[in-house]
N, C-alpha and C. Protein backbone atom coordinates (compact mmCIF):
# COMPACT_ATOMS: atom_id res chain seq x y z
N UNK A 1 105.09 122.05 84.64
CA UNK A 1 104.04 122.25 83.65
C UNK A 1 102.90 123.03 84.32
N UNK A 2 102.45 124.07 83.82
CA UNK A 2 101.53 125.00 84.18
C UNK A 2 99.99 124.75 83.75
N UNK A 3 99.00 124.41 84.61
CA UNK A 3 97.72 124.36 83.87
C UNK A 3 97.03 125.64 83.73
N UNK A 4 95.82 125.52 83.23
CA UNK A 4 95.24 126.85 83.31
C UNK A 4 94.74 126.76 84.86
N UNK A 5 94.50 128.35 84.88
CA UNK A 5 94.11 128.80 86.61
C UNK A 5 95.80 128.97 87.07
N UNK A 6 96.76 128.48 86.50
CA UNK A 6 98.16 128.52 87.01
C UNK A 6 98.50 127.43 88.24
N UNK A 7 98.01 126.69 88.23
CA UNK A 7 97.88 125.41 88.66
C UNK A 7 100.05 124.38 87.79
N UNK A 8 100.39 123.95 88.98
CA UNK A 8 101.45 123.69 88.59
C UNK A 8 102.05 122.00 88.95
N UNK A 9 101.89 121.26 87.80
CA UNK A 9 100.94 119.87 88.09
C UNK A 9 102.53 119.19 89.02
N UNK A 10 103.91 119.54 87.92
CA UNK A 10 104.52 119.25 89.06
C UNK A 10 104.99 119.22 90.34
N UNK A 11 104.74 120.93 90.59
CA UNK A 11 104.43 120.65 92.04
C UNK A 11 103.36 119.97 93.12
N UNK A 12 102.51 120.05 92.25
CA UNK A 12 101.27 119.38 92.78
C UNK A 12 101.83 117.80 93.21
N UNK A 13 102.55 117.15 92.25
CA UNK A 13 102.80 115.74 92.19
C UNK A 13 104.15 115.65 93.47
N UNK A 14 104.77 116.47 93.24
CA UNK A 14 105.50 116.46 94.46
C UNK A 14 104.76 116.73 96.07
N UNK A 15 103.88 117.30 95.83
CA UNK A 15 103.52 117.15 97.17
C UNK A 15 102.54 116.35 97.29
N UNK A 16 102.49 115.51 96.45
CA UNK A 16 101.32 114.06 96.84
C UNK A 16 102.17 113.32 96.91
N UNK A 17 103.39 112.89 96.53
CA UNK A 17 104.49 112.30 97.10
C UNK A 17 105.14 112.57 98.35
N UNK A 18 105.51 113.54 98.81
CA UNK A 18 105.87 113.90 100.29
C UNK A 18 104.66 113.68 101.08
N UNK A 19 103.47 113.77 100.72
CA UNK A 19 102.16 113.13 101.70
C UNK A 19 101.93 112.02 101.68
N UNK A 20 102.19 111.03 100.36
CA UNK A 20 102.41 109.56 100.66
C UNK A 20 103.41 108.81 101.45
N UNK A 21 104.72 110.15 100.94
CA UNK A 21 105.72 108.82 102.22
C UNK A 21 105.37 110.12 103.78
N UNK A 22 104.89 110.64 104.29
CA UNK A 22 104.69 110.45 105.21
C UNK A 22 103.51 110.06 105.81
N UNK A 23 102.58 109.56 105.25
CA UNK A 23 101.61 108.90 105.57
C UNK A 23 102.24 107.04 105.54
N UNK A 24 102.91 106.79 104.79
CA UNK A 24 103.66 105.65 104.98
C UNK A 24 104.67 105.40 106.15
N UNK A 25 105.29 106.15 106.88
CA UNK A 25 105.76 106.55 107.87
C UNK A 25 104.96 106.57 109.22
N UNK A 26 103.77 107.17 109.23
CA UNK A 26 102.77 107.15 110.34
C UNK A 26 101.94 105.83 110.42
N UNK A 27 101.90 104.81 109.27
CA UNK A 27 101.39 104.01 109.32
C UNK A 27 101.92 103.02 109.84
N UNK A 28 103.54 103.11 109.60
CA UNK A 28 104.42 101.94 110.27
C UNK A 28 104.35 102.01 111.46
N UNK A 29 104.13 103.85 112.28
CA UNK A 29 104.50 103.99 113.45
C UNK A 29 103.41 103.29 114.68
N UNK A 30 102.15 103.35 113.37
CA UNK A 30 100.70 103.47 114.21
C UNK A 30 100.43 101.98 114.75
N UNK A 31 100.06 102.01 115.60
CA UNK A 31 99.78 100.24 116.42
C UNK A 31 98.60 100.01 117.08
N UNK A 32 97.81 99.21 116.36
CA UNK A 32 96.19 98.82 116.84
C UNK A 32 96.57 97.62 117.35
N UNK A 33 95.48 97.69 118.59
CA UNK A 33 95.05 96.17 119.50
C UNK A 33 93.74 95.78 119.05
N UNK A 34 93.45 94.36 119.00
CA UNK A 34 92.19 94.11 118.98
C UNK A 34 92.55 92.53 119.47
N UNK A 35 91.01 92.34 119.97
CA UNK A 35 90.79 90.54 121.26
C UNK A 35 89.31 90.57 120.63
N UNK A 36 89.73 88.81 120.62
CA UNK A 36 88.59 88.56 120.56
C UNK A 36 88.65 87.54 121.95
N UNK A 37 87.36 86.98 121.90
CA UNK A 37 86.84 86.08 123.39
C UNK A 37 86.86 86.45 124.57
N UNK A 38 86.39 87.93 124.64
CA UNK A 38 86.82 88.74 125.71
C UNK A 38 88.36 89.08 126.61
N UNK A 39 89.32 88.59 125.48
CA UNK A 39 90.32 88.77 125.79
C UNK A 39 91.76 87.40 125.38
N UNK A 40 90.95 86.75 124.95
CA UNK A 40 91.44 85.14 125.12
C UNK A 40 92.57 85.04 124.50
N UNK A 41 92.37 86.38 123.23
CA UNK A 41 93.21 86.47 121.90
C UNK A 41 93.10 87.60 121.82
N UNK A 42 95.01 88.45 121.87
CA UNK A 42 95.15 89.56 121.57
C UNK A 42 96.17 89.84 120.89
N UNK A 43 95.76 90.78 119.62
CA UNK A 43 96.34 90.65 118.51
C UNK A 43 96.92 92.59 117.81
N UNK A 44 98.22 92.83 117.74
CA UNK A 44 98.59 93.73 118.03
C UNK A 44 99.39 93.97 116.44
N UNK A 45 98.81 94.94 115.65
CA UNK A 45 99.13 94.97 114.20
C UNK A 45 99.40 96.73 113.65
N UNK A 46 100.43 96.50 113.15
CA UNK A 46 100.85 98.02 112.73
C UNK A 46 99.93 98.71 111.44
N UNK A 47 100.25 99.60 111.31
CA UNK A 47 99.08 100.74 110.46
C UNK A 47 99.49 100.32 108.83
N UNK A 48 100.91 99.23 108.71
CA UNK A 48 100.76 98.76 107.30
C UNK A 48 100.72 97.69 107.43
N UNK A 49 99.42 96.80 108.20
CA UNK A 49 98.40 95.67 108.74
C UNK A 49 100.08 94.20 108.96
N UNK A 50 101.52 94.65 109.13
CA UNK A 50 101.72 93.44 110.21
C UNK A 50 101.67 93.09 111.18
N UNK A 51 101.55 92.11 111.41
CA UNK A 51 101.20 91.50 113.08
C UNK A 51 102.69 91.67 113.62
N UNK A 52 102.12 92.37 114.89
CA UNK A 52 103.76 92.30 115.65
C UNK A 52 103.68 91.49 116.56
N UNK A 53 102.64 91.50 117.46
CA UNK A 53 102.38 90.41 118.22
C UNK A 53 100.91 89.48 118.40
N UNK A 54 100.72 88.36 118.70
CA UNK A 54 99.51 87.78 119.34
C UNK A 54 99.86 87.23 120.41
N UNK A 55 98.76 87.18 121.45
CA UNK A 55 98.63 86.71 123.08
C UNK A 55 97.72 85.84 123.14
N UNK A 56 97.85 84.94 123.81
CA UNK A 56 96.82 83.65 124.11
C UNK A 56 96.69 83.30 125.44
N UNK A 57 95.06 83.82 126.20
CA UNK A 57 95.36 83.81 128.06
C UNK A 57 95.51 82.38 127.93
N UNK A 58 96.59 81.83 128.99
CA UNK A 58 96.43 80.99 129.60
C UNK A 58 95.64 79.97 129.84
N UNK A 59 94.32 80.73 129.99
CA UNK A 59 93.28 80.22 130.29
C UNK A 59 92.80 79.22 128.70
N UNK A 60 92.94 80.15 127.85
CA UNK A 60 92.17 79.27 126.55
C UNK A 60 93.24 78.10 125.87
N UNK A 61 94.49 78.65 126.03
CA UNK A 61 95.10 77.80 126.10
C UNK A 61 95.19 76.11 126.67
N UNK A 62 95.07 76.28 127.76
CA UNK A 62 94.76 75.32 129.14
C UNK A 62 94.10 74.19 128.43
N UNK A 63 92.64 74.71 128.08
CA UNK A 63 91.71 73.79 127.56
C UNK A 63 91.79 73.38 126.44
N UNK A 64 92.70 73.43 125.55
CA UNK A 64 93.27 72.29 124.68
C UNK A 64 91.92 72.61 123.47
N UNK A 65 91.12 73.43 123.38
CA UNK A 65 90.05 73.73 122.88
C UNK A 65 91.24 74.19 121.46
N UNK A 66 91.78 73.25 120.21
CA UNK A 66 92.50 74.25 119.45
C UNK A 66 91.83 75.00 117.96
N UNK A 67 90.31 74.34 118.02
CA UNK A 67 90.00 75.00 116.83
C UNK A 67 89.08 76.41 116.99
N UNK A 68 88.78 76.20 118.58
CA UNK A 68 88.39 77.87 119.01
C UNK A 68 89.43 78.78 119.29
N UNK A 69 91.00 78.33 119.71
CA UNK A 69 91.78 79.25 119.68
C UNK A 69 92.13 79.57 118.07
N UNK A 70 92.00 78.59 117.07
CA UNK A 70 91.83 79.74 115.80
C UNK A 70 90.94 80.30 115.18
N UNK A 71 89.53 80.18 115.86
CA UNK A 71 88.90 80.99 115.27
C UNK A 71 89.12 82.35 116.33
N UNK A 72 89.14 82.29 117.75
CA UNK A 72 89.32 83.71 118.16
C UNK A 72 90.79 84.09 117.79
N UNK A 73 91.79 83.27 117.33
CA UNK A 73 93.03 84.52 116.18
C UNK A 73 92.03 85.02 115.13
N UNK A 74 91.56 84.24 114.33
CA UNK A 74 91.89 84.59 112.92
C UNK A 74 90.20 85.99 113.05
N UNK A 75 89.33 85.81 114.45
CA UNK A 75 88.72 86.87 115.09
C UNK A 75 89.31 88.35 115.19
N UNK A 76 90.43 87.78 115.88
CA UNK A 76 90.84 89.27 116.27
C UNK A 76 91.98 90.00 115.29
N UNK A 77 92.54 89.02 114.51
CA UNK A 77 93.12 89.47 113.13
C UNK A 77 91.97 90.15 112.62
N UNK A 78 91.19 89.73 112.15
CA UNK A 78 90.55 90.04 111.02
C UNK A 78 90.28 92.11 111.74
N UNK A 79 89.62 91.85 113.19
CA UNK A 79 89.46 92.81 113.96
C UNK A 79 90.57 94.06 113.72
N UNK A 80 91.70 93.67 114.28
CA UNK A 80 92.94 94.53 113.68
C UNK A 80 93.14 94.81 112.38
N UNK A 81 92.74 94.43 111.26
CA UNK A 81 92.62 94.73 109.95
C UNK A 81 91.69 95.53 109.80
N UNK A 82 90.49 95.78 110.47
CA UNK A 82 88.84 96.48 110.16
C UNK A 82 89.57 97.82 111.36
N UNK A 83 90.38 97.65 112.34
CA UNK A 83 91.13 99.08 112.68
C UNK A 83 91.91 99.97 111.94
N UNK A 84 92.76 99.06 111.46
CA UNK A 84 93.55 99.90 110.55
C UNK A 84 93.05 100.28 109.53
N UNK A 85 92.27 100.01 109.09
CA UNK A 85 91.66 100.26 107.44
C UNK A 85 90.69 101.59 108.28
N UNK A 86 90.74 101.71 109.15
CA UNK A 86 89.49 103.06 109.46
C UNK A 86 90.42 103.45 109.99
N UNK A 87 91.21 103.23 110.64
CA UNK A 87 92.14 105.06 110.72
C UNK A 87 92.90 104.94 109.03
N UNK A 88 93.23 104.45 109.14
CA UNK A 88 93.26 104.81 107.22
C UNK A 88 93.19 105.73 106.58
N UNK A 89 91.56 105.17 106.92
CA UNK A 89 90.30 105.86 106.09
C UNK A 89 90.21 106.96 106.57
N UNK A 90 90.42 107.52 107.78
CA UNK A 90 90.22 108.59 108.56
C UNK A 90 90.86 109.52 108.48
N UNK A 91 92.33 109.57 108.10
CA UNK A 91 93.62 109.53 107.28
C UNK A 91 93.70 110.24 105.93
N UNK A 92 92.66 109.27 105.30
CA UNK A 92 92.86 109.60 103.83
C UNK A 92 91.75 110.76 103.94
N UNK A 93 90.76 110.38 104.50
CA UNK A 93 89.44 110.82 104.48
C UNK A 93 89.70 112.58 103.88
N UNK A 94 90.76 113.00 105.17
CA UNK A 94 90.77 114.39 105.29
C UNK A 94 91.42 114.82 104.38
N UNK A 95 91.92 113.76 103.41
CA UNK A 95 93.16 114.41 102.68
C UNK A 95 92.54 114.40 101.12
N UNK A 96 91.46 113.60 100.71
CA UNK A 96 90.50 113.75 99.48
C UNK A 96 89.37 114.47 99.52
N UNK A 97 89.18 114.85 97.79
CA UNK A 97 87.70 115.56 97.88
C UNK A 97 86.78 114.63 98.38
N UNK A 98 85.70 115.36 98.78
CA UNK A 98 84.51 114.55 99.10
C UNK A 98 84.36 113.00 97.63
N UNK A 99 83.39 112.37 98.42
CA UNK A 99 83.12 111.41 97.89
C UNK A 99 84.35 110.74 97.33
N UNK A 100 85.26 110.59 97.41
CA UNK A 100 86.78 109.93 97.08
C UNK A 100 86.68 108.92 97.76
N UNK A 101 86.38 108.12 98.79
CA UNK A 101 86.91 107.49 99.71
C UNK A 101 85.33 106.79 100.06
């Protein structure tokens, strides 16, 4: 379908589809770290926000402390979620008109 200016919406739609799945593709590939407690808790989450891994030093472990080891997870989760959402954003950023995003 042809708009005016000759603008051609289905191609248009096809290539916002080939930019979604490969932006879906880079997101699976992409892998953010984030710690909280200077390290205590480290939490390692892909660019479509699953957790692949979490780490717990030793150390915080040890001390049997268990309602600060979930607040520094659910710390450095939250952390790895506020990464991915800005490369994202960083992502999308370039790929919308202004003010879109």
């Amino acid at each position: 379908m042809k708009l005016p200016g000759g603008l051609d919406l289905e191609s248009m739609m096809q290539q916002a589809q080939a930019m979604q799945e490969q932006m879906g593709r880079e997101m699976k590939q992409m892998t953010v770290e984030a710690a909280a407690g200077g390290g205590a808790v480290t939490v390692t989450m892909r660019g479509d926000f699953e957790v692949v891994a979490i780490k717990f030093s030793p150390d915080v472990v040890k001390d049997g402390d268990v309602e600060m080891l979930q607040d520094l997870t659910v710390a450095a989760l939250n952390e790895a979620r506020r990464k991915v959402e800005e490369s994202l954003k960083g992502k999308l950023g370039g790929m919308l008109p202004p003010g879109m995003m």
